[in-house]
Protein backbone atom coordinates (compact mmCIF):
# COMPACT_ATOMS: atom_id res chain seq x y z
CA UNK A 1 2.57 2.78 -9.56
CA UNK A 2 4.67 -0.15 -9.11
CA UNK A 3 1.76 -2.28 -7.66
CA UNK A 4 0.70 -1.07 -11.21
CA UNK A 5 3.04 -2.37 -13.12
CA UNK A 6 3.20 -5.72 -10.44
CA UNK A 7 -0.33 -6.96 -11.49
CA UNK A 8 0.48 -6.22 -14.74
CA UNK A 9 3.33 -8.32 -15.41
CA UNK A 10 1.26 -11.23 -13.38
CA UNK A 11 -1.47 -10.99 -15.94
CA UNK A 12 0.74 -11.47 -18.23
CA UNK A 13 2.09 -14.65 -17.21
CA UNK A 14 -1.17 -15.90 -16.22
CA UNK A 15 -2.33 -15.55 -19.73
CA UNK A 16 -0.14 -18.85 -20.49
CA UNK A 17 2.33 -19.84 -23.23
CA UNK A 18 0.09 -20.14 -26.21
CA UNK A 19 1.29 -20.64 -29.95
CA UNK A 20 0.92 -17.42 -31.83
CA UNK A 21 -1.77 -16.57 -34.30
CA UNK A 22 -2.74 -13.38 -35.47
CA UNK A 23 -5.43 -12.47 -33.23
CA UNK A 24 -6.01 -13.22 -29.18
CA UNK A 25 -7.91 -15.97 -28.26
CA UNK A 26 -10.36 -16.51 -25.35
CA UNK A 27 -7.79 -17.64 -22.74
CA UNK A 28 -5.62 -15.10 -23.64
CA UNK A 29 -7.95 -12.43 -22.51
CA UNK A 30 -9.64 -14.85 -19.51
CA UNK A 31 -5.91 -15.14 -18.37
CA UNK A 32 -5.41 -11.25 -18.56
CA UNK A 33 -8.40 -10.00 -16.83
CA UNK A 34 -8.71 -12.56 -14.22
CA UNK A 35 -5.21 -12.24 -12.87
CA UNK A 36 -5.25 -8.66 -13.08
CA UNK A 37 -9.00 -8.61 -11.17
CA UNK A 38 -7.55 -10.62 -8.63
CA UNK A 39 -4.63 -8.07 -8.18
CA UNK A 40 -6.03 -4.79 -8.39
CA UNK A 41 -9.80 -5.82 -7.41
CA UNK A 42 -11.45 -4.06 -10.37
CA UNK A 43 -12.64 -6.11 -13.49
CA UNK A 44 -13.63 -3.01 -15.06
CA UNK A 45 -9.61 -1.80 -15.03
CA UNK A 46 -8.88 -5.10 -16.42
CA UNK A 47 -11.66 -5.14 -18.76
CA UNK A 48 -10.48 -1.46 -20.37
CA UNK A 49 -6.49 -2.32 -20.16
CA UNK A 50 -7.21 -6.06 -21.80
CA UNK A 51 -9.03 -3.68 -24.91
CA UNK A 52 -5.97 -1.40 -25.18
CA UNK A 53 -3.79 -4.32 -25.48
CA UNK A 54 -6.00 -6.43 -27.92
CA UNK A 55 -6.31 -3.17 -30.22
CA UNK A 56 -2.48 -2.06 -30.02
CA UNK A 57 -0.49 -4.48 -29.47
CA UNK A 58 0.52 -7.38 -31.70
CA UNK A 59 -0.03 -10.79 -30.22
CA UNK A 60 3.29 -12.02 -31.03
CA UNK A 61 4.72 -9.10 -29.03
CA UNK A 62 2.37 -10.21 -26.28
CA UNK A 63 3.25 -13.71 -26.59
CA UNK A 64 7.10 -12.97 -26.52
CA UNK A 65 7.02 -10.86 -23.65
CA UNK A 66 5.11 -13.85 -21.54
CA UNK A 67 7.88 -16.01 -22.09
CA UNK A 68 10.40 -13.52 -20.41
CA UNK A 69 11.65 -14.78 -16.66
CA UNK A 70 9.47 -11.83 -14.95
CA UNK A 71 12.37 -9.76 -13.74
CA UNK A 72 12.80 -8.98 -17.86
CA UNK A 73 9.19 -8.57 -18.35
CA UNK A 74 8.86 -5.74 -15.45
CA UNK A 75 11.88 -3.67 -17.34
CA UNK A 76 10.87 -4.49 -20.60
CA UNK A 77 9.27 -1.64 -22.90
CA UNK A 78 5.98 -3.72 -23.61
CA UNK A 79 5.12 -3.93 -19.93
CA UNK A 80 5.54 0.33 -19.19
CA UNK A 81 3.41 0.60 -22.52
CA UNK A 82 0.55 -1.74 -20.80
CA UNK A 83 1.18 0.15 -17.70
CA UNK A 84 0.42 3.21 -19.49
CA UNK A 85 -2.84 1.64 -20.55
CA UNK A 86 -3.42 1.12 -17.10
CA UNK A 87 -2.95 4.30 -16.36
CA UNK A 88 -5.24 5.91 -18.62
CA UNK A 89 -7.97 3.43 -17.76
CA UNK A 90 -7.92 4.16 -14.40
CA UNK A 91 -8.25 7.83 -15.26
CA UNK A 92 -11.06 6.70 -17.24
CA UNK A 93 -13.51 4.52 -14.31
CA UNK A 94 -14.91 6.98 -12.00
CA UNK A 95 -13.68 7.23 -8.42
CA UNK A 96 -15.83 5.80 -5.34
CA UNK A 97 -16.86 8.34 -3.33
CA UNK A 98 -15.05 9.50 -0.05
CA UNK A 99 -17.11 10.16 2.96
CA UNK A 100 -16.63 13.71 4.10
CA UNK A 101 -14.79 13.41 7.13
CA UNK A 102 -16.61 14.13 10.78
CA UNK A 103 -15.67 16.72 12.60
CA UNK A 104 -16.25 17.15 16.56
């Protein structure tokens, strides 16, 4: 979980210090999803956590918490709610398959 909530908080300052508008732009959501690909090696994660964000969460919100040094961001509410998000995405994807194990 706190790997989790690691990547997370690294998307978030990848996405850069934009000015805030009302709505995401482009590099706010390349920022998001290729940071967090690169941490937890699934696009598709990133892809359904970037959507929860974009729908629920305000950009100046967003924008506020990048600017926090990242020992604030981790503790900081915004960052357990997109953990959350995280969490019910990866509920979401389905699970590779496990190879039955071999027995002698």
């Amino acid at each position: 979980m706190r790997a989790l909530l690691a990547f997370v908080v690294l998307a978030l300052a990848a996405c850069g210090q934009q000015l805030s508008t009302a709505e995401y732009t482009p590099q706010h959501a390349f920022g998001f999803t290729e940071s967090c690909t690169a941490q937890s090696g699934s696009r598709e994660l990133c892809t359904c956590i970037w959507g929860k964000v974009e729908a629920n969460v305000p950009r100046a919100d967003f924008d506020a918490l990048e600017r926090l040094p990242a020992a604030e961001r981790t503790d900081h509410p915004l960052s357990r709610q997109i953990e959350g998000y995280a969490v019910e995405c990866a509920a979401t994807l389905p699970q590779p398959a496990t190879e039955p194990a071999v027995t002698p």
